[in-house]
Protein backbone atom coordinates (compact mmCIF):
# COMPACT_ATOMS: atom_id res chain seq x y z
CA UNK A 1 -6.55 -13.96 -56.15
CA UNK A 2 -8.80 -11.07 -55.60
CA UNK A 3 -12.24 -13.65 -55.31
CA UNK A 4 -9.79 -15.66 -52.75
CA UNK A 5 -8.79 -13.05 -50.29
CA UNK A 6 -11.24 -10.05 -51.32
CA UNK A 7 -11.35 -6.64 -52.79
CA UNK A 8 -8.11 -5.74 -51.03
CA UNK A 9 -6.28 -8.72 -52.38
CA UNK A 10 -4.86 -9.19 -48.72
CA UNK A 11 -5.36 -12.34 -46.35
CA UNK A 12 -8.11 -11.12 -43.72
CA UNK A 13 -5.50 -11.25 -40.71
CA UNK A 14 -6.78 -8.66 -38.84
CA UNK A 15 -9.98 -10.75 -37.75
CA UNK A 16 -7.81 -13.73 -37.10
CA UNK A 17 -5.58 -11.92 -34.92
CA UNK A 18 -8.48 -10.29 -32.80
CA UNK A 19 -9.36 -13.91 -32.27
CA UNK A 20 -6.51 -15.59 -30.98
CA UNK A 21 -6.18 -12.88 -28.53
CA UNK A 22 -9.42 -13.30 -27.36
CA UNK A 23 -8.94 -17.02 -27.11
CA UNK A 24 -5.84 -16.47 -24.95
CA UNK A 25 -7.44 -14.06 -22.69
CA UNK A 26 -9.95 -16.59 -21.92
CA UNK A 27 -7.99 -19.43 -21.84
CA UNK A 28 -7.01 -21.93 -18.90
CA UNK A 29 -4.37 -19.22 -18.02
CA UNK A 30 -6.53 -16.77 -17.21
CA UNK A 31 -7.37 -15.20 -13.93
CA UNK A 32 -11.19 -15.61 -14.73
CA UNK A 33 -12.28 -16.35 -11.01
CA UNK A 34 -10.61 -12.74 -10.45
CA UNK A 35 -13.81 -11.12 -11.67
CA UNK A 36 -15.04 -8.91 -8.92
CA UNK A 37 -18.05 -8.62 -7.58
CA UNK A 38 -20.09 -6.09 -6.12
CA UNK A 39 -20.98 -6.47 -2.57
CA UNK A 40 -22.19 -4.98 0.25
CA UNK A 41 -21.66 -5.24 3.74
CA UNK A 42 -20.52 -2.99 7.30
CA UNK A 43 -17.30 -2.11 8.03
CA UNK A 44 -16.22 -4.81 11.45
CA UNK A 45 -12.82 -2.65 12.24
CA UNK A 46 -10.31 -0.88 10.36
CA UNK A 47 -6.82 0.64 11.16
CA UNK A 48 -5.26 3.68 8.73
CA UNK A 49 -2.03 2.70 10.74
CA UNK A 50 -1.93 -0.54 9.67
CA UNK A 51 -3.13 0.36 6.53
CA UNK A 52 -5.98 -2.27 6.55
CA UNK A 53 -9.12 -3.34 7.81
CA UNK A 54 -11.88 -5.99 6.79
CA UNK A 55 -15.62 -5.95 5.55
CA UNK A 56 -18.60 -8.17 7.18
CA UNK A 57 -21.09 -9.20 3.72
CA UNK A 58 -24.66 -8.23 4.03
CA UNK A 59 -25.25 -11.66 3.01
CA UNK A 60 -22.62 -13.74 5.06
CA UNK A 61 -20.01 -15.15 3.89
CA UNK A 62 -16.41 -14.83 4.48
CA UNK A 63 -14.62 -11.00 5.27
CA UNK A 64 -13.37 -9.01 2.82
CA UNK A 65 -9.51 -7.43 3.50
CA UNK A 66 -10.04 -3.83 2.27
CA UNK A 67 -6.57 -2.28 1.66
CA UNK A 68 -6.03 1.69 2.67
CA UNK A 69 -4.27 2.33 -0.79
CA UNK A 70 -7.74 1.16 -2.59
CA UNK A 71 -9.86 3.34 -0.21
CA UNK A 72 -7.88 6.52 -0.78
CA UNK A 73 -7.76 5.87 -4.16
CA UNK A 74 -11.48 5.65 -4.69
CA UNK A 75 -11.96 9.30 -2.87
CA UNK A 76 -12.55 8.13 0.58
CA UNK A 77 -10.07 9.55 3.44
CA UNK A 78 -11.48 8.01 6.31
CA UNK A 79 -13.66 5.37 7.15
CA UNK A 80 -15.86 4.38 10.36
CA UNK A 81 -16.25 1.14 11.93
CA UNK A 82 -19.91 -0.09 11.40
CA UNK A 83 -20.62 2.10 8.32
CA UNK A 84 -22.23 0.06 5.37
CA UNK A 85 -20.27 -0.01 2.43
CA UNK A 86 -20.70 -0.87 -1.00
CA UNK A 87 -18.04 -2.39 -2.77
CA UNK A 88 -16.51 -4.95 -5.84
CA UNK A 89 -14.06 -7.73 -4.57
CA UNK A 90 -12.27 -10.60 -6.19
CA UNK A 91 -11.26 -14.21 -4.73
CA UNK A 92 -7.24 -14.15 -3.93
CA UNK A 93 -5.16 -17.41 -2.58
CA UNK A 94 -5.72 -15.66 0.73
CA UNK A 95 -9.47 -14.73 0.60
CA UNK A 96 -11.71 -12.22 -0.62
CA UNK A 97 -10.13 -8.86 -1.07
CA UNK A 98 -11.36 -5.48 -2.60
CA UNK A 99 -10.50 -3.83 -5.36
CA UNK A 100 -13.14 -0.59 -5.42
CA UNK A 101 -15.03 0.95 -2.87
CA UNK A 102 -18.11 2.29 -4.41
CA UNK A 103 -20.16 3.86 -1.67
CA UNK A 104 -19.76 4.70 2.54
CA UNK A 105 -23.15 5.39 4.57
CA UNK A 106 -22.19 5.98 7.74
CA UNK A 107 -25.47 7.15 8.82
CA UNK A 108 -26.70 3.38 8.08
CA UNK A 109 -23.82 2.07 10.38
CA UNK A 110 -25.41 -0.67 12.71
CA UNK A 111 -25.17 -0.67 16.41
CA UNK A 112 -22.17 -2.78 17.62
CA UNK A 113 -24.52 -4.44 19.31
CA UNK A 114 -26.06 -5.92 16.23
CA UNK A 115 -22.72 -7.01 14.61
CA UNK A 116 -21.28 -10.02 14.50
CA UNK A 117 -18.67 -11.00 17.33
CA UNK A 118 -16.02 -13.33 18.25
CA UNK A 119 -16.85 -15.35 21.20
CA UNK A 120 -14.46 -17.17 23.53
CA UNK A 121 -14.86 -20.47 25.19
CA UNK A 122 -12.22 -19.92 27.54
CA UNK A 123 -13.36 -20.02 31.24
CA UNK A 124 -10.92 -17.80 33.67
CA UNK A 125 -10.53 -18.73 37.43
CA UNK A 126 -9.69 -15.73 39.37
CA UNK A 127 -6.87 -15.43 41.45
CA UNK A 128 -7.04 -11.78 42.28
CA UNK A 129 -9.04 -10.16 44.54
CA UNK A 130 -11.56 -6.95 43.02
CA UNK A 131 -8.95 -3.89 41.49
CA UNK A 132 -9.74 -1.10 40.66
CA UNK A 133 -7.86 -0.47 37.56
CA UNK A 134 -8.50 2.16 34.60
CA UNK A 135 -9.54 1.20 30.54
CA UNK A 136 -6.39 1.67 28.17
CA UNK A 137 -8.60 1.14 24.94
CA UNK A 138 -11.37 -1.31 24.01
CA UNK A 139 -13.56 -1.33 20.88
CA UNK A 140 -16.79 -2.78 20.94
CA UNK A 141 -17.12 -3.83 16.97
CA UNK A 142 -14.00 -5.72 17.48
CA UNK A 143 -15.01 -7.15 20.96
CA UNK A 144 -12.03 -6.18 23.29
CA UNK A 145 -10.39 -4.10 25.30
CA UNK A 146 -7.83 -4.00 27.71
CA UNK A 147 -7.31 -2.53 31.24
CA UNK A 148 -4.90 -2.39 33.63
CA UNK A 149 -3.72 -1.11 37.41
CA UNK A 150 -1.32 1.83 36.06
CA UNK A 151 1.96 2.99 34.03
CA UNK A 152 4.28 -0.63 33.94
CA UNK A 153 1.77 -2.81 35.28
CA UNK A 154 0.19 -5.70 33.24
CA UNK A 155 -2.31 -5.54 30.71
CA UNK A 156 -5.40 -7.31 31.61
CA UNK A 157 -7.53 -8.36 28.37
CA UNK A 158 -11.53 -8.07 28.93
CA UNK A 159 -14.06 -10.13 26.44
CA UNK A 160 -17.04 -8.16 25.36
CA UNK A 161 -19.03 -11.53 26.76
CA UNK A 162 -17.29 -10.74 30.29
CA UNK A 163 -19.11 -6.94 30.21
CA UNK A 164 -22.26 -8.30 29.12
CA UNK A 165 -22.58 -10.94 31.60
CA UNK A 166 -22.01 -8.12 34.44
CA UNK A 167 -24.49 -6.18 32.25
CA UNK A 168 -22.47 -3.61 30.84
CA UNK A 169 -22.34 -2.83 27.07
CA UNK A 170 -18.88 -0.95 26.45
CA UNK A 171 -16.14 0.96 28.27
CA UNK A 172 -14.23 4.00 27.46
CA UNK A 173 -10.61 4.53 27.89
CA UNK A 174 -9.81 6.59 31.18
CA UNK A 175 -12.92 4.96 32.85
CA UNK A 176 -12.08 3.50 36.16
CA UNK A 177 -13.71 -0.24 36.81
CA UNK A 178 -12.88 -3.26 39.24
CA UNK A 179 -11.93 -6.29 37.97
CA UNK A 180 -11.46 -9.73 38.97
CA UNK A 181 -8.55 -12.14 36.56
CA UNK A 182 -6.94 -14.98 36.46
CA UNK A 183 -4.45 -16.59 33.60
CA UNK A 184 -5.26 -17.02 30.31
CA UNK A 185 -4.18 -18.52 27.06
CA UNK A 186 -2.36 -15.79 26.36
CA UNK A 187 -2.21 -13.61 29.57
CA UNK A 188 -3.83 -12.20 32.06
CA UNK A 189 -7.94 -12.00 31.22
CA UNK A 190 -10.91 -10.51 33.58
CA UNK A 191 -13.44 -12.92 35.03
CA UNK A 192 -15.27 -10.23 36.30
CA UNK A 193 -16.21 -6.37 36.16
CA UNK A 194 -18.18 -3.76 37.34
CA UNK A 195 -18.13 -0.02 37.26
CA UNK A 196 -17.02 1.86 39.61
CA UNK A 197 -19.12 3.53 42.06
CA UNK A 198 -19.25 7.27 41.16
CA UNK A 199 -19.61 6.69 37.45
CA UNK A 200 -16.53 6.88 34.82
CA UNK A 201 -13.86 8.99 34.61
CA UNK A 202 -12.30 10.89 31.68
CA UNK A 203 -9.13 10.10 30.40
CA UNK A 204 -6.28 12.69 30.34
């Protein structure tokens, strides 16, 4: 019996064991496409109150959901939109999402100008004449802002395509500008705007 099964005189299961569980680790139940992936890429907006934000790749691709839980977690307390970050992500049902942040540079954070934006094909007729109405908020990574006539009035959405055709690059909330809007998918958008004369004012 010893020659069979060895010096020990036992059956060898120990080996055999180790094997089947490796075998069902890597078996067709396995989450084997969940193996992440280091990337890196600029930060396109992200919002602690939400608790989210998303990742543009360095080398294209889709964005990558980055979760507030996994930044704090990794060290990081705050993050800036455009800063390059360095990070390992796995394919969900949903997407790409990341599980580890490894590195933020936010000295290497790109110009807005240089990211990425959404563009809109929608063309707005104006039906108002020039306002002069003040910035509530607008971010440029994101492409957007909105403005608006005062306290109660309607929020009028402005494109970051609008400001550059009227050659303007970004606005700041509390600056006063004129704008021109008419109706669009989804409210009321600018068709045109310009600074007012006198430069921008500060917001309170």
């Amino acid at each position: 019996m010893s020659d069979e099964f060895g010096e020990s005189g036992r059956p060898p299961m120990g080996p055999i064991q180790s094997l089947n569980r490796v075998v069902r680790l890597d078996g067709a139940g396995s989450h084997a496409a969940e193996v992440p992936v280091e990337i890196a890429g600029y930060v396109k907006w992200f919002d602690v109150s939400k608790g989210y934000g998303f990742v543009v790749p360095e080398a294209g691709g889709t964005d990558i959901l980055l979760h507030v839980t996994i930044l704090k977690r990794d060290g990081f307390n705050a993050i800036a939109e455009g800063a390059r970050i360095v990070l390992e992500a796995v394919e969900k049902v949903r997407g790409r999402q990341a599980v580890r942040v490894i590195s933020i540079d936010t000295s290497a954070g790109r110009h807005p100008s240089e990211m990425p934006l959404a563009r809109t094909n929608v063309a707005v007729a104006p039906t108002s004449g020039l306002e002069r109405m003040v910035v509530k908020w607008f971010n440029r990574l994101r492409g957007f802002g909105f403005v608006s006539t005062g306290e109660g009035a309607p929020d009028v959405f402005v494109h970051m395509e609008t400001l550059r055709r009227y050659g303007l690059v970004e606005l700041v909330p509390g600056q006063t500008v004129l704008v021109r809007y008419g109706p669009g998918p989804k409210g009321l958008m600018a068709a045109e705007i310009h600074l007012e004369q006198g430069g921008a004012s500060v917001a309170h």
